[in-house]
C-alpha atoms as a PDB file:
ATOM      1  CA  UNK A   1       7.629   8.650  27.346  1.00  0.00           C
ATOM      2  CA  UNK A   2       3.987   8.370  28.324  1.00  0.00           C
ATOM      3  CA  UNK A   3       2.175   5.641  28.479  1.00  0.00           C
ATOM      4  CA  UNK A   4      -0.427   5.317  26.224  1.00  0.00           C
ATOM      5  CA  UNK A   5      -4.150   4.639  26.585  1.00  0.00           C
ATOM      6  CA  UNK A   6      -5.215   1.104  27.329  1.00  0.00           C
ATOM      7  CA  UNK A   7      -8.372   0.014  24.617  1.00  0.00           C
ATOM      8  CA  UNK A   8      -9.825  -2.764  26.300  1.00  0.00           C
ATOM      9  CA  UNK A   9     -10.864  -3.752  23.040  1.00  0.00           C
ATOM     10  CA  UNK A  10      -9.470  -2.481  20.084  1.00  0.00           C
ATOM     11  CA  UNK A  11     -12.099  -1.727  17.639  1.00  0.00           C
ATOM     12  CA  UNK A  12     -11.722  -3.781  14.076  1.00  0.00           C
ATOM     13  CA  UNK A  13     -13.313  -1.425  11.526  1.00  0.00           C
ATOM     14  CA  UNK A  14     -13.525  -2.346   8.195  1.00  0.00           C
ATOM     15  CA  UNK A  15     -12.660  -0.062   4.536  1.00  0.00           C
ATOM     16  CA  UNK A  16     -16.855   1.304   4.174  1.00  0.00           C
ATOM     17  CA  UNK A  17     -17.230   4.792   4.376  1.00  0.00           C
ATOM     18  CA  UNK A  18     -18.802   4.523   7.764  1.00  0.00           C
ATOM     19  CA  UNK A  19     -16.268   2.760   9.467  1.00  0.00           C
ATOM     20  CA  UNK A  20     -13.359   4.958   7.626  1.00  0.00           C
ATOM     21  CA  UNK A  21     -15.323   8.265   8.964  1.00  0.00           C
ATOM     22  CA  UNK A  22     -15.263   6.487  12.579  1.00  0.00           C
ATOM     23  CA  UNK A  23     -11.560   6.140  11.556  1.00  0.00           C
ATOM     24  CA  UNK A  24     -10.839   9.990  11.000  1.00  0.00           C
ATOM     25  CA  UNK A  25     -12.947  10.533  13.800  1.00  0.00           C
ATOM     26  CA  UNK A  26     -10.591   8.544  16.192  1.00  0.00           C
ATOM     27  CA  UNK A  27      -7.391  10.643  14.820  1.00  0.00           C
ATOM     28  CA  UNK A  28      -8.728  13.302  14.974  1.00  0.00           C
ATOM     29  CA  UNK A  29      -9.476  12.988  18.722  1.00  0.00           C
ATOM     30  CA  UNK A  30      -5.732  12.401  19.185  1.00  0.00           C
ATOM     31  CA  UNK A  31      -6.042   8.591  18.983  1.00  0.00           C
ATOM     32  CA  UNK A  32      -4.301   5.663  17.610  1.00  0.00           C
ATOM     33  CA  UNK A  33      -5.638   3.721  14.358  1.00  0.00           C
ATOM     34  CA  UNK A  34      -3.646   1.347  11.817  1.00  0.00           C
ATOM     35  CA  UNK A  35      -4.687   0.809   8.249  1.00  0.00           C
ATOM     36  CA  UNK A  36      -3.895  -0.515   5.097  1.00  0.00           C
ATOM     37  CA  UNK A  37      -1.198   1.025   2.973  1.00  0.00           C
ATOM     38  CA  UNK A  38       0.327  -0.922  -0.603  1.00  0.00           C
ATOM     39  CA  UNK A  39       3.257  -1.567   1.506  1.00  0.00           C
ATOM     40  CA  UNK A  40       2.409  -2.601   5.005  1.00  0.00           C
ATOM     41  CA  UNK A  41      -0.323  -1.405   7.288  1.00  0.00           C
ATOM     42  CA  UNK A  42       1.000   1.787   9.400  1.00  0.00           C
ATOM     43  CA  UNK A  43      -0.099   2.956  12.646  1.00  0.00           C
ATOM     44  CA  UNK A  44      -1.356   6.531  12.326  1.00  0.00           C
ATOM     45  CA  UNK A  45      -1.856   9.389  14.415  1.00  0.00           C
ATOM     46  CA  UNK A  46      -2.333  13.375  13.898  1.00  0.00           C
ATOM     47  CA  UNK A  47       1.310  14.600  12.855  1.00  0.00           C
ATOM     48  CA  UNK A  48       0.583  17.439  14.620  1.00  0.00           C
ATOM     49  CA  UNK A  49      -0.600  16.311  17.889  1.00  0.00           C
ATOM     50  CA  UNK A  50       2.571  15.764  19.881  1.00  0.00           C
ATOM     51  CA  UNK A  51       0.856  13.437  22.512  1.00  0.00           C
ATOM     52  CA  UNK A  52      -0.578  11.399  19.737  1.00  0.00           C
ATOM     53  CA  UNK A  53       2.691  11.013  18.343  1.00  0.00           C
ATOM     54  CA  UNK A  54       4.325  10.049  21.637  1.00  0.00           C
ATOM     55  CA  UNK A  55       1.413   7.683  22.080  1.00  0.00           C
ATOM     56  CA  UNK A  56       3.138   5.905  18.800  1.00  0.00           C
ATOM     57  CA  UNK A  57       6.571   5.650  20.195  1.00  0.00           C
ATOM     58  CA  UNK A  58       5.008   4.429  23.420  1.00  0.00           C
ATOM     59  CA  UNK A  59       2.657   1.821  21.841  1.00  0.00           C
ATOM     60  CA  UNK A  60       5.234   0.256  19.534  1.00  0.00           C
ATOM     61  CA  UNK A  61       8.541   0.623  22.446  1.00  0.00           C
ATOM     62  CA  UNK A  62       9.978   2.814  19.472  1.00  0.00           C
ATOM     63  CA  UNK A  63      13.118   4.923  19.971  1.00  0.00           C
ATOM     64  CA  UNK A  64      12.215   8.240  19.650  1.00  0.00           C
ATOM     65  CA  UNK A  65      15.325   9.298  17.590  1.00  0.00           C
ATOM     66  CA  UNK A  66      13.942   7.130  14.876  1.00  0.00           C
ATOM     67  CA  UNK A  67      11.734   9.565  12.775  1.00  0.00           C
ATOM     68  CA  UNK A  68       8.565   8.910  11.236  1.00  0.00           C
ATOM     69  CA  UNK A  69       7.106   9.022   7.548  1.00  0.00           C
ATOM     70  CA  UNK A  70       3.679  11.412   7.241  1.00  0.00           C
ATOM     71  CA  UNK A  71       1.223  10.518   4.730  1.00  0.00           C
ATOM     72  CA  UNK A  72      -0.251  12.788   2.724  1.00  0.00           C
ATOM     73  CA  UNK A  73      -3.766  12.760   0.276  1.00  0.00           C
ATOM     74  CA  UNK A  74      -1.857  14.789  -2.419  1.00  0.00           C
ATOM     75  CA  UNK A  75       1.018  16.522  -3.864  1.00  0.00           C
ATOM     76  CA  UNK A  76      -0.324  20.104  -2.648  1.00  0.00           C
ATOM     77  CA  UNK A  77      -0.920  18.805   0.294  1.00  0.00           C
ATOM     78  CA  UNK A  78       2.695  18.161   0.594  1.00  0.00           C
ATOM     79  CA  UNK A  79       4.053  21.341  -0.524  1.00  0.00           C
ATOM     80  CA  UNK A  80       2.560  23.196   2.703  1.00  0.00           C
ATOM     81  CA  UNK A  81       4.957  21.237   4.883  1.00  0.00           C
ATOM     82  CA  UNK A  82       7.878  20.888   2.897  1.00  0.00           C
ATOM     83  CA  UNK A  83      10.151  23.016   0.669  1.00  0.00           C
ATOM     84  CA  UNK A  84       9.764  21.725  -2.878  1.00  0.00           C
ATOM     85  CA  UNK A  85      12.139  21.405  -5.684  1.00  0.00           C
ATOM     86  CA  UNK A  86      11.697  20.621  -9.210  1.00  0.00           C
ATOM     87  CA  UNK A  87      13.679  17.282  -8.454  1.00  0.00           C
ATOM     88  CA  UNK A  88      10.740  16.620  -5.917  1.00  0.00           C
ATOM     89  CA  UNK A  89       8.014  17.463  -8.421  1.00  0.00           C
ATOM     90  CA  UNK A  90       9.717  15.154 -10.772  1.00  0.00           C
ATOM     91  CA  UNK A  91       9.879  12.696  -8.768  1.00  0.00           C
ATOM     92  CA  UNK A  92       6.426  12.539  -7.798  1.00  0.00           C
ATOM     93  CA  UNK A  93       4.935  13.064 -11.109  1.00  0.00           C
ATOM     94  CA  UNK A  94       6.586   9.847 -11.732  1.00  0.00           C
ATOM     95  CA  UNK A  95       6.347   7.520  -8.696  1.00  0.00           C
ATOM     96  CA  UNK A  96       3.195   8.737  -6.347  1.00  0.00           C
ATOM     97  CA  UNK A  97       0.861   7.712  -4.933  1.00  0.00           C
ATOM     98  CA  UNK A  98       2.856   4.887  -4.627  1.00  0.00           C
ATOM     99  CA  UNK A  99       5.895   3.395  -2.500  1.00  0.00           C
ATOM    100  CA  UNK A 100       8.273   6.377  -2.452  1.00  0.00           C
ATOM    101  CA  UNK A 101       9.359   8.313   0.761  1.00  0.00           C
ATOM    102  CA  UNK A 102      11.026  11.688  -0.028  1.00  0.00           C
ATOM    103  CA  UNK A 103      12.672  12.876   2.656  1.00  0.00           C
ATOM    104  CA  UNK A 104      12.806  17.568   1.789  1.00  0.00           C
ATOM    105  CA  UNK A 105      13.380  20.713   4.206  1.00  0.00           C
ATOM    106  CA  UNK A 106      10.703  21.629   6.374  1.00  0.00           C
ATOM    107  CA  UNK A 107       9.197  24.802   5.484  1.00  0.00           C
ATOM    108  CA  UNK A 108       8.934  27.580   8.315  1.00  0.00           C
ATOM    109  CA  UNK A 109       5.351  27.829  10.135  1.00  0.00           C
ATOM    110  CA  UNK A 110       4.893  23.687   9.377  1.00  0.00           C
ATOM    111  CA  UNK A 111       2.678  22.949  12.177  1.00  0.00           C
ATOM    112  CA  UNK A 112       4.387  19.359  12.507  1.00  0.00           C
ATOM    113  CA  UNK A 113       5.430  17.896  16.016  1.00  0.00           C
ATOM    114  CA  UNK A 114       8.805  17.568  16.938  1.00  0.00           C
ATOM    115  CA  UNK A 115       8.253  14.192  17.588  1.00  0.00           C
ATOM    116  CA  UNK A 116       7.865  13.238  13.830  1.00  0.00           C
ATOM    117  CA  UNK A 117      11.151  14.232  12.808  1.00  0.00           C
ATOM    118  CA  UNK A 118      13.179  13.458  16.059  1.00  0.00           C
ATOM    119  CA  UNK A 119      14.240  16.892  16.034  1.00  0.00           C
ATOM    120  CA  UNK A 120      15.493  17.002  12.420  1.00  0.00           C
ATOM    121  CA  UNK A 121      15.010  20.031  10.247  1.00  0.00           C
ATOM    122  CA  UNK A 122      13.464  17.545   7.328  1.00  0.00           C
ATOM    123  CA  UNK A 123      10.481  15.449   6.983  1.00  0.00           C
ATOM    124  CA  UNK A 124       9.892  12.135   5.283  1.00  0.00           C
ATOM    125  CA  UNK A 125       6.698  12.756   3.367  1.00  0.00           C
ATOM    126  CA  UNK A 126       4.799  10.145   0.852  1.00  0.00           C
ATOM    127  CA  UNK A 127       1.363   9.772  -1.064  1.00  0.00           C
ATOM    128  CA  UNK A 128       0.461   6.340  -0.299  1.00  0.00           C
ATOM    129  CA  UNK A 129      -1.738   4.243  -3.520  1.00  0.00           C
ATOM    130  CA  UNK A 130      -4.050   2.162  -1.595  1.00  0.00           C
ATOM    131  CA  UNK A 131      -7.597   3.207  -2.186  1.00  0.00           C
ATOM    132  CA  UNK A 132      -8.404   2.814   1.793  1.00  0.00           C
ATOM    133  CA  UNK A 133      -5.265   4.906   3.126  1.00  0.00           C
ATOM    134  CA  UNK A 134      -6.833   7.540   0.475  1.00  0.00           C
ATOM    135  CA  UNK A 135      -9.888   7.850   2.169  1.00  0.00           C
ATOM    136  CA  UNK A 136      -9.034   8.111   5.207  1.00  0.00           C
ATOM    137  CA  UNK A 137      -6.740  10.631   4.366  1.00  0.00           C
ATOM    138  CA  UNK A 138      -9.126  12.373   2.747  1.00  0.00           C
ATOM    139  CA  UNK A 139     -11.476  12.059   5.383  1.00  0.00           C
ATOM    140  CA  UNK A 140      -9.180  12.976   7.778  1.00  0.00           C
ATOM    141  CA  UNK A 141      -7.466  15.957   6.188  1.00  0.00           C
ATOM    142  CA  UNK A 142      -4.206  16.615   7.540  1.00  0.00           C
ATOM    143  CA  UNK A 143      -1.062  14.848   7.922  1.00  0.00           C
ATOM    144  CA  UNK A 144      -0.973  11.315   8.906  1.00  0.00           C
ATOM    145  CA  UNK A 145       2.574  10.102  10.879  1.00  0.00           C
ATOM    146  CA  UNK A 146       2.079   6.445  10.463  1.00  0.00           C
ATOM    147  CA  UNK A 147       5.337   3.713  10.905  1.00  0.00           C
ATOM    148  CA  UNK A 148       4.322   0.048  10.322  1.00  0.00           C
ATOM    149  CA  UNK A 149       1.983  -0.822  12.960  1.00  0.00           C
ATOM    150  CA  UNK A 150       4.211  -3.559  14.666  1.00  0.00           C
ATOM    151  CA  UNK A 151       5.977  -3.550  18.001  1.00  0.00           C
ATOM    152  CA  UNK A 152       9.277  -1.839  17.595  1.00  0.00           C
ATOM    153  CA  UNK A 153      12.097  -3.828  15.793  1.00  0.00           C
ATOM    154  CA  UNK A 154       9.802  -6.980  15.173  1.00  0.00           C
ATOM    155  CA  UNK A 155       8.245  -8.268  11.851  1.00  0.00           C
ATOM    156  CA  UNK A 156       5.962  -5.816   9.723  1.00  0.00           C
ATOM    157  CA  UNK A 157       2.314  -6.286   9.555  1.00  0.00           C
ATOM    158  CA  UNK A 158       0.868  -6.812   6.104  1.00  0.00           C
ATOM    159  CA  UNK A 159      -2.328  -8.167   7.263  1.00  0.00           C
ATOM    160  CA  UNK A 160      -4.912  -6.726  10.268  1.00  0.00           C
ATOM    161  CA  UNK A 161      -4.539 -10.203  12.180  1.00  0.00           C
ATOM    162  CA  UNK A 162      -0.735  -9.190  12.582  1.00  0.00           C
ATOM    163  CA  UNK A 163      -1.446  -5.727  13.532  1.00  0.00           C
ATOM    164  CA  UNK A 164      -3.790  -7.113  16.194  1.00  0.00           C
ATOM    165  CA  UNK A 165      -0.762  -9.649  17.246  1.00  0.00           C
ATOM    166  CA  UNK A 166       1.315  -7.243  18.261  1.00  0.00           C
ATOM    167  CA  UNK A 167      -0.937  -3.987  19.307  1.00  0.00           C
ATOM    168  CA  UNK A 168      -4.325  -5.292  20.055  1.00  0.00           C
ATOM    169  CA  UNK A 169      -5.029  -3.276  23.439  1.00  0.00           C
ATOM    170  CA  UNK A 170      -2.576  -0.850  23.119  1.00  0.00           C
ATOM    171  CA  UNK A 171      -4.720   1.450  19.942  1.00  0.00           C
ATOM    172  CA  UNK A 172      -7.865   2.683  19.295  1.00  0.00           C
ATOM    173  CA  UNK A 173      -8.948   0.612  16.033  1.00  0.00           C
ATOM    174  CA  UNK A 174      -7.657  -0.914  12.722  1.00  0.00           C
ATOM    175  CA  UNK A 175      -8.791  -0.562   9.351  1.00  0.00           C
ATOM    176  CA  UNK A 176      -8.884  -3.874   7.750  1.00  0.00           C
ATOM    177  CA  UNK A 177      -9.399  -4.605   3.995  1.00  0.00           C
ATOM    178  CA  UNK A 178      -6.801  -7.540   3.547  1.00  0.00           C
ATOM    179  CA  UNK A 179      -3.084  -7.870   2.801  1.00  0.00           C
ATOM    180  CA  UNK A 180      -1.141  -5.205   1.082  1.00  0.00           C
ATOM    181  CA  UNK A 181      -0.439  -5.967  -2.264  1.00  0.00           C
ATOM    182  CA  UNK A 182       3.755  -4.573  -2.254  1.00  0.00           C
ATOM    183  CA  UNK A 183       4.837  -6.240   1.109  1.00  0.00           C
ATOM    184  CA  UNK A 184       7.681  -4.216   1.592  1.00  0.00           C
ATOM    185  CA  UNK A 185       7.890  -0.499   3.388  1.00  0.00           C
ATOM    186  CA  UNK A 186       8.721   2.733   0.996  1.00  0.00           C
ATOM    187  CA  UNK A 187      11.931   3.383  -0.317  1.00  0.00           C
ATOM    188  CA  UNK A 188      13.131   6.461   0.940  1.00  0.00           C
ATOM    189  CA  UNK A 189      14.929   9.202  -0.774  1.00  0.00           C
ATOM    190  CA  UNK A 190      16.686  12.421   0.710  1.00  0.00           C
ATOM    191  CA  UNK A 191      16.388  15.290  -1.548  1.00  0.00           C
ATOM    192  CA  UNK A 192      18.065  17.531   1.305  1.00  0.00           C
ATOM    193  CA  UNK A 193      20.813  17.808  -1.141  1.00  0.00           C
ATOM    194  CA  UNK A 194      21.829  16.072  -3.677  1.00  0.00           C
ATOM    195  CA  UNK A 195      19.306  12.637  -3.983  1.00  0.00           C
ATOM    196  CA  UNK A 196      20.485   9.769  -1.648  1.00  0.00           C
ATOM    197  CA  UNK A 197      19.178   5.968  -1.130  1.00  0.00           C
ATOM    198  CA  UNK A 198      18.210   6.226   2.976  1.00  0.00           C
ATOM    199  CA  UNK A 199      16.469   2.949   2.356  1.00  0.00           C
ATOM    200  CA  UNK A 200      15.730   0.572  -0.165  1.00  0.00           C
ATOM    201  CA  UNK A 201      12.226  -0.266  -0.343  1.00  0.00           C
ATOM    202  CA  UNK A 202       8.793  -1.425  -2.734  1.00  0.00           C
ATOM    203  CA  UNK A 203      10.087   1.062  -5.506  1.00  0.00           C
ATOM    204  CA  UNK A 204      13.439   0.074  -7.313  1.00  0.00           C
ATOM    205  CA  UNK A 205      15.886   2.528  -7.044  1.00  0.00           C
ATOM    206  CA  UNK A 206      17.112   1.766 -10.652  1.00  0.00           C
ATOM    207  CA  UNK A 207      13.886   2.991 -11.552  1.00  0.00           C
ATOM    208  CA  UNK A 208      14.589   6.074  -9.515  1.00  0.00           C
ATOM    209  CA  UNK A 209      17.406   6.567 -11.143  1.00  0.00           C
ATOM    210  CA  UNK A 210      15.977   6.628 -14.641  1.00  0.00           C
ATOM    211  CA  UNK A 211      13.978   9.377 -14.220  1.00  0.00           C
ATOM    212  CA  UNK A 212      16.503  11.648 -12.288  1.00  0.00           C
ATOM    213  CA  UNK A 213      18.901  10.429 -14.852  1.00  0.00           C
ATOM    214  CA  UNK A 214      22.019   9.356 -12.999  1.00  0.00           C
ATOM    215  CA  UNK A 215      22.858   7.194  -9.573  1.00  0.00           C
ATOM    216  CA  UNK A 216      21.811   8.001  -6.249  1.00  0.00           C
ATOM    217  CA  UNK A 217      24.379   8.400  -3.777  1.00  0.00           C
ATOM    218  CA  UNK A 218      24.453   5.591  -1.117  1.00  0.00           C
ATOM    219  CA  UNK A 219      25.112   6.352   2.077  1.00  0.00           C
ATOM    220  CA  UNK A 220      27.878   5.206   4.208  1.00  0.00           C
ATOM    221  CA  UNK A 221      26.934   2.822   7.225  1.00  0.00           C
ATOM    222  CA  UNK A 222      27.010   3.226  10.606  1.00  0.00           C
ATOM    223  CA  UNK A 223      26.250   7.139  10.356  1.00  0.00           C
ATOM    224  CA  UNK A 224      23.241   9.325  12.633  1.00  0.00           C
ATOM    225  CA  UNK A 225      19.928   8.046  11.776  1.00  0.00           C
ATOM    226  CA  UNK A 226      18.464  10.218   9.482  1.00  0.00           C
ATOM    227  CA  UNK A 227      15.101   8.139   8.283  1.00  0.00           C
ATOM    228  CA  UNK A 228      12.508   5.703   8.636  1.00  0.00           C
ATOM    229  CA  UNK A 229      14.190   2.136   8.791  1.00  0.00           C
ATOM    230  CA  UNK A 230      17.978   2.828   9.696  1.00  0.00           C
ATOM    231  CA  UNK A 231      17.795   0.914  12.613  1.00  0.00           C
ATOM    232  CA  UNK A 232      20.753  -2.249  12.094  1.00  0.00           C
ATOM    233  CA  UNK A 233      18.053  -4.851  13.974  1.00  0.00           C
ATOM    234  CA  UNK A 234      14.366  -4.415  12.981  1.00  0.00           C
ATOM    235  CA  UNK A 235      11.925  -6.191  11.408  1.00  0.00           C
ATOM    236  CA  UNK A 236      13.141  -9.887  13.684  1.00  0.00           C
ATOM    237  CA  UNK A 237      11.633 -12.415  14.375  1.00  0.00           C
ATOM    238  CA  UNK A 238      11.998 -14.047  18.452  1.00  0.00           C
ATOM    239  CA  UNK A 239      14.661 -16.865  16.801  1.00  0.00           C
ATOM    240  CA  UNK A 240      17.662 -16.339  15.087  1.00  0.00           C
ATOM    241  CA  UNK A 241      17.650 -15.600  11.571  1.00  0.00           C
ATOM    242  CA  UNK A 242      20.626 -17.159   9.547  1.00  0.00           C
ATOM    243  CA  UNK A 243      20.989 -15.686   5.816  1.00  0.00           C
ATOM    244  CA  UNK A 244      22.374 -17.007   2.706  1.00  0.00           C
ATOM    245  CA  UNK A 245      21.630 -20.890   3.517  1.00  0.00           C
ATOM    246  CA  UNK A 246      21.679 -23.582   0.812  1.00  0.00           C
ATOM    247  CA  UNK A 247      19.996 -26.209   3.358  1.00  0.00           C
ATOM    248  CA  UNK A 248      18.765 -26.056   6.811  1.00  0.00           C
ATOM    249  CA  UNK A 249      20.675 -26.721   9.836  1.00  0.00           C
ATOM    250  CA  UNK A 250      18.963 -29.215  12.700  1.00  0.00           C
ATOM    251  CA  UNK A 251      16.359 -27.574  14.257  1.00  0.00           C
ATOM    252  CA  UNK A 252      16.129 -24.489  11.393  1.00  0.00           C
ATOM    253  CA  UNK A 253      13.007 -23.574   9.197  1.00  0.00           C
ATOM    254  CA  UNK A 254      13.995 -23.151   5.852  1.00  0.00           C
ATOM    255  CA  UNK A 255      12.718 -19.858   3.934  1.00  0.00           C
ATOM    256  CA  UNK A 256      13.218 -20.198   0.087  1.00  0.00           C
ATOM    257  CA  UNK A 257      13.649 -19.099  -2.758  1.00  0.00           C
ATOM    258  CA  UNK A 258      13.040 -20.257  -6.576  1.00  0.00           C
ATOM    259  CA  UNK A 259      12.638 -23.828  -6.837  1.00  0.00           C
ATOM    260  CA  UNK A 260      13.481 -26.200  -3.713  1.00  0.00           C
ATOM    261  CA  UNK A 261      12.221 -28.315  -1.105  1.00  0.00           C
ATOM    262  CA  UNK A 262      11.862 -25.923   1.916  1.00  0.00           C
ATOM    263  CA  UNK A 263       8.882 -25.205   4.940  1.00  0.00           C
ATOM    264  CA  UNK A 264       8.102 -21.678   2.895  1.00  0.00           C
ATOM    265  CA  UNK A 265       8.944 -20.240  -0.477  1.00  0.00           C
ATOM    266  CA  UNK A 266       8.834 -16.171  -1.119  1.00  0.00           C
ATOM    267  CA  UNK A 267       8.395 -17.572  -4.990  1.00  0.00           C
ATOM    268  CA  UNK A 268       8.621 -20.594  -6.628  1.00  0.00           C
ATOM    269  CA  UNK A 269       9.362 -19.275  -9.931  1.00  0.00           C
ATOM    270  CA  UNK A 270      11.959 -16.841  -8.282  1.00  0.00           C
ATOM    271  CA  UNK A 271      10.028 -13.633  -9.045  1.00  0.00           C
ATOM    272  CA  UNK A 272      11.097 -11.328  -7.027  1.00  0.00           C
ATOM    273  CA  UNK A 273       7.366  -8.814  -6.834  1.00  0.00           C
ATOM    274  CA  UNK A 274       6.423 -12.000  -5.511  1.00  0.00           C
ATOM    275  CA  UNK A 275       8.856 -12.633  -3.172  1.00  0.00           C
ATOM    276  CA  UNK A 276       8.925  -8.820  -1.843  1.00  0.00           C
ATOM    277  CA  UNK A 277       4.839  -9.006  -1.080  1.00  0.00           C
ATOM    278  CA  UNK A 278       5.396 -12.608   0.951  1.00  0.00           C
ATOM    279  CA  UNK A 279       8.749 -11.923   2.544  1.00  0.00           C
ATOM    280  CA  UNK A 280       6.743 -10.345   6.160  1.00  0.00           C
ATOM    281  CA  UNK A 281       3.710 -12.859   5.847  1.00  0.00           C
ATOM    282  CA  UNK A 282       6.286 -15.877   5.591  1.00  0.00           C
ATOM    283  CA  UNK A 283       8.170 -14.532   8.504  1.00  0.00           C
ATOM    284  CA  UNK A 284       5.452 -14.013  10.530  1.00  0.00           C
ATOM    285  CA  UNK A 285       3.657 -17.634   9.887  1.00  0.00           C
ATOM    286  CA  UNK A 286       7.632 -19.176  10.612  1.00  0.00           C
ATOM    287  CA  UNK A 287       8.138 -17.320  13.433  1.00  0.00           C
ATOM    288  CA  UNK A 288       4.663 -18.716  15.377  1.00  0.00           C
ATOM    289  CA  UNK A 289       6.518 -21.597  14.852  1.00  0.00           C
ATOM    290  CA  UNK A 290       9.071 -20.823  17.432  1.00  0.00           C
ATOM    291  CA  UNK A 291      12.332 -22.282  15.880  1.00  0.00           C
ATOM    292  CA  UNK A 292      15.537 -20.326  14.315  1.00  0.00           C
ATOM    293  CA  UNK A 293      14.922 -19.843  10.248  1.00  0.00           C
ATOM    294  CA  UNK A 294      17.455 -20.071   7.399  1.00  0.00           C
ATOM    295  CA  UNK A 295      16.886 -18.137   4.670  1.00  0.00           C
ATOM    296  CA  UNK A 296      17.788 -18.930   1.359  1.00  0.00           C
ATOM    297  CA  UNK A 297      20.047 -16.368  -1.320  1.00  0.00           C
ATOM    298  CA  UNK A 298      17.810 -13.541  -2.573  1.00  0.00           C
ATOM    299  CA  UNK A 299      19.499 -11.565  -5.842  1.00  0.00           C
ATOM    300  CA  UNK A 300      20.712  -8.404  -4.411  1.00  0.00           C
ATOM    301  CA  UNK A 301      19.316  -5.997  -7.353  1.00  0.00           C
ATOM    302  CA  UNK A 302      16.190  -4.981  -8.122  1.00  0.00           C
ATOM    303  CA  UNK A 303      13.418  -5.221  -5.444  1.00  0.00           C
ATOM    304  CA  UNK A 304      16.111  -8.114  -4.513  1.00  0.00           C
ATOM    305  CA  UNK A 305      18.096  -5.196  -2.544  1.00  0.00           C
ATOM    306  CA  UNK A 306      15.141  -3.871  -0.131  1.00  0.00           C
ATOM    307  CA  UNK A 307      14.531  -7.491   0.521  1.00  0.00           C
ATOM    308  CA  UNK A 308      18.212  -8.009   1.899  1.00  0.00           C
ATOM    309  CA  UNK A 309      18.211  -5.000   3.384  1.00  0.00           C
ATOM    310  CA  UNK A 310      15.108  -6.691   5.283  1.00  0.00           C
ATOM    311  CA  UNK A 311      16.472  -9.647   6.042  1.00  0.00           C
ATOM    312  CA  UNK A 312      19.930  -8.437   7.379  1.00  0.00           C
ATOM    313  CA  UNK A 313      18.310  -5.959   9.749  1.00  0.00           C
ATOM    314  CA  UNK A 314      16.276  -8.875  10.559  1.00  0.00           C
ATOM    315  CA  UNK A 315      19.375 -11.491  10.901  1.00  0.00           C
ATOM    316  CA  UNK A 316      21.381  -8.021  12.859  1.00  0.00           C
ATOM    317  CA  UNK A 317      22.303  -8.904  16.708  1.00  0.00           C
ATOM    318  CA  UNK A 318      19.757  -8.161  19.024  1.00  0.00           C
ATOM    319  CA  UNK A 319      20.604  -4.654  21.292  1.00  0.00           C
END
């Protein structure tokens, strides 16, 4: 994979129309920029520039049999790349813009590097709802391929300061206009065939499954990847993460939950929107800290689920 272009100083543009113009400007000259999306900032690049997408898997150290989500201004917009299906259309009508991932055929003649969908014949498409990742897609208009702008495996960014921790030098600019609201990446849905959970995320899949009215399939583990976010260890911090913990062990941080005496708390009150928008933020201030971290019982429904899945990829042994 090549190396990608060393920025001296990557540029820190904020969410005016100037600076987002100077944004689409960037991508559009086959460069690297990360912005603000409701669920954690990604770093984009032209989806159908191959060496712009390398220069992502080179910039974060990502494997590049790990595909990557595009993100689109609009449901048309969509349809050019994909084949779409009524349960598609339903779908979005209900949930975007907003934090879901569907995952459809490509459609013949799609213009979309290789690189994006690790040599799948499907792409992971969504319509993201933050205002600033709007503009810039419409001011860039095309198809953005943007996975959280983090080095590979390690803690999402849902700030600019931790984008700039972990990439500053290594990509052209980043959009900056504060943290994202959600906290947590997309959930993803295949609609390849019948609809299938790839990955819990900011959207609860029982609300998924209300408007397709029945369950979605759940994958077996330990299959081929086939989406954003299968990878067993991702989103760790350097020290050992130990889950489930009533109190800390010597030497442990304590995350926690509802109400308790601990270093951080995803919420107080136990509400779990709450928890979901602090769970990367909280990791990322414990982990400057440099010591191991127990982390408290989360309730595994709800957005509950995404945040385990988060925090046993994070907790997974290291490869």
């Amino acid at each position: 994979m090549a190396t990608p272009p060393i920025h001296h100083q990557t540029l820190h543009l904020s969410a005016n129309a100037a600076d987002l113009a100077r944004a689409a400007q960037l991508l559009a000259q086959g460069q690297l920029v990360a912005f603000p999306t409701e669920t954690v900032y990604g770093l984009g690049a032209d989806a159908r520039n191959g060496r712009a997408v390398a220069a992502i898997y080179a910039a974060k150290g990502r494997p590049s049999f790990n595909p990557l989500i595009v993100h689109l201004a609009d449901t048309d917009m969509a349809q050019t790349y994909v084949d779409w299906s009524a349960t598609a259309q339903a779908l979005a009508e209900a949930f975007w813009p907003g934090p879901l991932t569907l995952v459809l055929p490509l459609r013949p003649g799609h213009g979309i590097s290789d690189l994006v969908t690790a040599g799948l014949d499907t792409l992971a498409i969504r319509v993201p709802a933050h205002p600033t990742a709007r503009a810039l897609l419409r001011a860039f208009n095309g198809p953005i391929s943007a996975p959280s702008a983090n080095p590979s495996g390690r803690i999402s960014p849902t700030t600019a300061a931790h984008v700039l921790a972990g990439l500053s030098g290594r990509i052209a600019a980043v959009v900056d206009d504060g943290p994202c609201p959600v906290g947590l990446e997309s959930t993803i849905v295949g609609l390849a065939g019948d609809p299938v959970l790839l990955r819990p995320g900011g959207l609860a899949a029982e609300a998924i499954e209300a408007v397709l009215g029945h369950a979605l399939t759940r994958p077996e583990g330990g299959g081929a990847i086939n989406a954003p976010g299968q990878l067993s260890s991702h989103y760790a911090p350097s020290e050992r993460v130990r889950l489930n913990a009533t109190t800390p062990h010597k030497g442990e941080l304590f995350l926690g939950f509802g109400a308790m005496t601990c270093d951080l708390n995803l919420s107080p009150s136990g509400d779990l929107m709450e928890a979901a928008a602090n769970l990367f933020g909280h990791l990322h201030a414990l982990d400057a800290r440099g010591q191991p971290i127990a982390v408290a019982p989360i309730p595994d429904h709800g957005l509950g689920a995404a945040i385990n899945d988060r925090l046993r990829r994070a907790a997974a042994p290291r490869g």
